[in-house]
C-alpha atoms as a PDB file:
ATOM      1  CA  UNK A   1     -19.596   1.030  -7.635  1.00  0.00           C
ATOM      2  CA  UNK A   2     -21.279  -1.194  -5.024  1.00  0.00           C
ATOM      3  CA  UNK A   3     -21.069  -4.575  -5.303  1.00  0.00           C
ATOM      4  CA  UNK A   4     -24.376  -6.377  -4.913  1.00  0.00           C
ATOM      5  CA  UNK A   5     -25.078  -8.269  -2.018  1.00  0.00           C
ATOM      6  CA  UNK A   6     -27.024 -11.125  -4.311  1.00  0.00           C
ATOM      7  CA  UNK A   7     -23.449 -11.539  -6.368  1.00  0.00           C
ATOM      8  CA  UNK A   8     -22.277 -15.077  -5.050  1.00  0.00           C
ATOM      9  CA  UNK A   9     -18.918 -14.753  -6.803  1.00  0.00           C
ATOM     10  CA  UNK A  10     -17.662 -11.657  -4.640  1.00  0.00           C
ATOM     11  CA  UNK A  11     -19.046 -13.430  -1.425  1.00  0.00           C
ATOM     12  CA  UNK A  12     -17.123 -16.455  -2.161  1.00  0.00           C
ATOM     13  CA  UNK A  13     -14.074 -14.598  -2.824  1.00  0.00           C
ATOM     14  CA  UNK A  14     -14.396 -11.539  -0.298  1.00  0.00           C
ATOM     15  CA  UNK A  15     -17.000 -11.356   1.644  1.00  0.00           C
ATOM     16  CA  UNK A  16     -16.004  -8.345   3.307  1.00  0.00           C
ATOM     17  CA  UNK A  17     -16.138  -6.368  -0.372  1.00  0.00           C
ATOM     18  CA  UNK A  18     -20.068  -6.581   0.346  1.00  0.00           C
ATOM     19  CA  UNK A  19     -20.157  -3.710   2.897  1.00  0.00           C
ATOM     20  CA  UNK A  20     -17.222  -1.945   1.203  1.00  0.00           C
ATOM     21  CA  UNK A  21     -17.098   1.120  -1.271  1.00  0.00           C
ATOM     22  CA  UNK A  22     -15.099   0.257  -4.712  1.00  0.00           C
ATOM     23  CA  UNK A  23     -14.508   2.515  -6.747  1.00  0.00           C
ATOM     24  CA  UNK A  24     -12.590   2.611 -10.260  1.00  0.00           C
ATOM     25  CA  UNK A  25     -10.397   4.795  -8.138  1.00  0.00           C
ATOM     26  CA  UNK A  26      -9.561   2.437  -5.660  1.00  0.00           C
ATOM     27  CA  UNK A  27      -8.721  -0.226  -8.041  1.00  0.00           C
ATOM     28  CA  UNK A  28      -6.160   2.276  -9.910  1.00  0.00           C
ATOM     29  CA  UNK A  29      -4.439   3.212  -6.309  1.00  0.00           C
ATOM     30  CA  UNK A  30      -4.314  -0.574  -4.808  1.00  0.00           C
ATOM     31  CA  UNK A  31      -2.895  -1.424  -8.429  1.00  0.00           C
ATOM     32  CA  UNK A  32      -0.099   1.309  -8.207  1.00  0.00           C
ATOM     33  CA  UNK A  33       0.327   0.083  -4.775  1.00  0.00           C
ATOM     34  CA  UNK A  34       0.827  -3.206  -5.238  1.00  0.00           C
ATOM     35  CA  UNK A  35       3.284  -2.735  -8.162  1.00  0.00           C
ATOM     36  CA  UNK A  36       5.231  -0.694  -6.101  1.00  0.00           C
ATOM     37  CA  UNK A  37       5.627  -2.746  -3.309  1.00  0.00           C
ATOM     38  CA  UNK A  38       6.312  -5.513  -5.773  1.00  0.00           C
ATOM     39  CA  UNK A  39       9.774  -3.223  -6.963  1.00  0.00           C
ATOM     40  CA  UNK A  40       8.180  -1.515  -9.905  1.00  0.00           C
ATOM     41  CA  UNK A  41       9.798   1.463 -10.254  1.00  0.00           C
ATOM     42  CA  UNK A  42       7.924   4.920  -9.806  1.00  0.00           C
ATOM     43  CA  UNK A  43       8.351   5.929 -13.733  1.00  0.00           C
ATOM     44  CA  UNK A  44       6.906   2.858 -14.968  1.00  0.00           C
ATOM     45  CA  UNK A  45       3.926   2.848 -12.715  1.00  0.00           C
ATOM     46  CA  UNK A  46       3.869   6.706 -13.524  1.00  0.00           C
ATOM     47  CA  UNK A  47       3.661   5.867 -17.591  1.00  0.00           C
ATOM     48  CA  UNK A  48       1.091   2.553 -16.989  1.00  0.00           C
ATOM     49  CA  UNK A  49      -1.092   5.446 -14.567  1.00  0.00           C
ATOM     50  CA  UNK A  50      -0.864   7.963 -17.592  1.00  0.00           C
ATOM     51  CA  UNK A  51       0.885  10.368 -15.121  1.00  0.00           C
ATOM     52  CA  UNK A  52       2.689  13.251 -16.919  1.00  0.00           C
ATOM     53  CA  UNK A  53       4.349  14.283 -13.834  1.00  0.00           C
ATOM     54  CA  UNK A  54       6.861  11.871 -11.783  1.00  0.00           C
ATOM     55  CA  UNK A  55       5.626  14.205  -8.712  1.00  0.00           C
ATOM     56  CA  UNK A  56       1.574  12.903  -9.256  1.00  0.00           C
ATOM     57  CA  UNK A  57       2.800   9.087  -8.906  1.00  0.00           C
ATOM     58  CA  UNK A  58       5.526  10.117  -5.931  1.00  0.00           C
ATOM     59  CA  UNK A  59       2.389   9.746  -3.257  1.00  0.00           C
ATOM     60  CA  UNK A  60       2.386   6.387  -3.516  1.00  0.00           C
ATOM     61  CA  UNK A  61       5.755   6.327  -2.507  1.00  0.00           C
ATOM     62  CA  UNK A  62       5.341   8.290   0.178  1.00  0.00           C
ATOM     63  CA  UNK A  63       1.834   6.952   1.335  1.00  0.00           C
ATOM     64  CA  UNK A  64       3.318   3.629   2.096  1.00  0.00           C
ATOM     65  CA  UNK A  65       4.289   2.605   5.151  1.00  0.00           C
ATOM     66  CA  UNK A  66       5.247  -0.745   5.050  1.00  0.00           C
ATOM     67  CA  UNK A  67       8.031  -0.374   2.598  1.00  0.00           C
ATOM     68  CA  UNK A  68       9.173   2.566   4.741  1.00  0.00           C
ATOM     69  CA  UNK A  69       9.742  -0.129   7.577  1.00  0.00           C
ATOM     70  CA  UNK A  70      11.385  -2.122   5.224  1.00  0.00           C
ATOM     71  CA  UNK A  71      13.780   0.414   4.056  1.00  0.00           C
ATOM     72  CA  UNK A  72      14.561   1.388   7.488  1.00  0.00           C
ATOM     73  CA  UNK A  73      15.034  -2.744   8.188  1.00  0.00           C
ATOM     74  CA  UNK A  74      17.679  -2.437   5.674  1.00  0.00           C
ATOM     75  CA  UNK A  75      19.489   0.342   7.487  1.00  0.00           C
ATOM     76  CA  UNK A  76      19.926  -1.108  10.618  1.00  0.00           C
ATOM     77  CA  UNK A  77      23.113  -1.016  12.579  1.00  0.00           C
ATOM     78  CA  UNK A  78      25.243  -3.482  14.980  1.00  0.00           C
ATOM     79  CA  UNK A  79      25.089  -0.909  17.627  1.00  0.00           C
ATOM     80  CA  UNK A  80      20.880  -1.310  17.767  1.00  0.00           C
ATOM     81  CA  UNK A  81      18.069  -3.687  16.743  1.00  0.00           C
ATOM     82  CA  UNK A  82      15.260  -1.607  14.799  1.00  0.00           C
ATOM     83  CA  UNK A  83      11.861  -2.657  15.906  1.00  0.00           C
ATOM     84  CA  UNK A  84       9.941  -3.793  13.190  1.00  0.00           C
ATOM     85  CA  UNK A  85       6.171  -3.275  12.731  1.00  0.00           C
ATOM     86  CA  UNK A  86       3.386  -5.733  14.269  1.00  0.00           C
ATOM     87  CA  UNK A  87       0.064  -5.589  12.507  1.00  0.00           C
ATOM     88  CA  UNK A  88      -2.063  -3.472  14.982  1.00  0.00           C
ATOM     89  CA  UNK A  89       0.750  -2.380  16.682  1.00  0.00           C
ATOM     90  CA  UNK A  90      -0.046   1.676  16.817  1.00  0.00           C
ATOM     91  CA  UNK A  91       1.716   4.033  14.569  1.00  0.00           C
ATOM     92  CA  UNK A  92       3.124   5.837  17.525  1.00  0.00           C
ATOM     93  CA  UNK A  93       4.737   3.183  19.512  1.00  0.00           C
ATOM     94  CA  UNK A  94       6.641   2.043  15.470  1.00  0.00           C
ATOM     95  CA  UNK A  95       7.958   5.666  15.014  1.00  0.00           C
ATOM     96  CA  UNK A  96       9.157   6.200  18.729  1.00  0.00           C
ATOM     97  CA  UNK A  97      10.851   3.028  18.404  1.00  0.00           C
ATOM     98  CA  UNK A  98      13.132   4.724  15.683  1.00  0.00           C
END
């Protein structure tokens, strides 16, 4: 689904949708995402997706890289500082600062 380019409301809100691709798809995943970041647990966001299998709604888990950073915040140690990631920052440089 396109959005059209004459529909003020998604210009006022996000402009960038305009030149964007949105599909019902993308919706379902940045939903799943977002309730997983916000501590959802994986079998309730499995049940709301209508997942029968735990293992389906697992690649959210595993897609997201942010809350892996986060979980490895949580592991540091006194005898070294973790780097944490910088928006832009390349992927590289965050996982050979392990």
């Amino acid at each position: 689904m396109r959005l059209p380019s004459s529909d003020p409301r998604a210009r006022k809100c996000t402009a960038s949708l305009l030149t964007k691709r949105v599909s019902p798809h993308t919706l379902r995943h940045s939903t799943a995402t977002h309730l997983l970041r916000a501590g959802v647990d994986l079998n309730t966001i499995r049940s709301w997706l209508g997942h029968v299998s735990l293992d389906t709604t697992q690649v959210y888990a595993e897609m997201d890289l942010e809350m892996k950073a986060r979980a490895l915040e949580k592991c540091d140690t006194m005898e070294f500082k973790k780097q944490t990631v910088v928006s832009g920052e390349p992927l590289m440089d965050f996982l050979r600062a392990i």
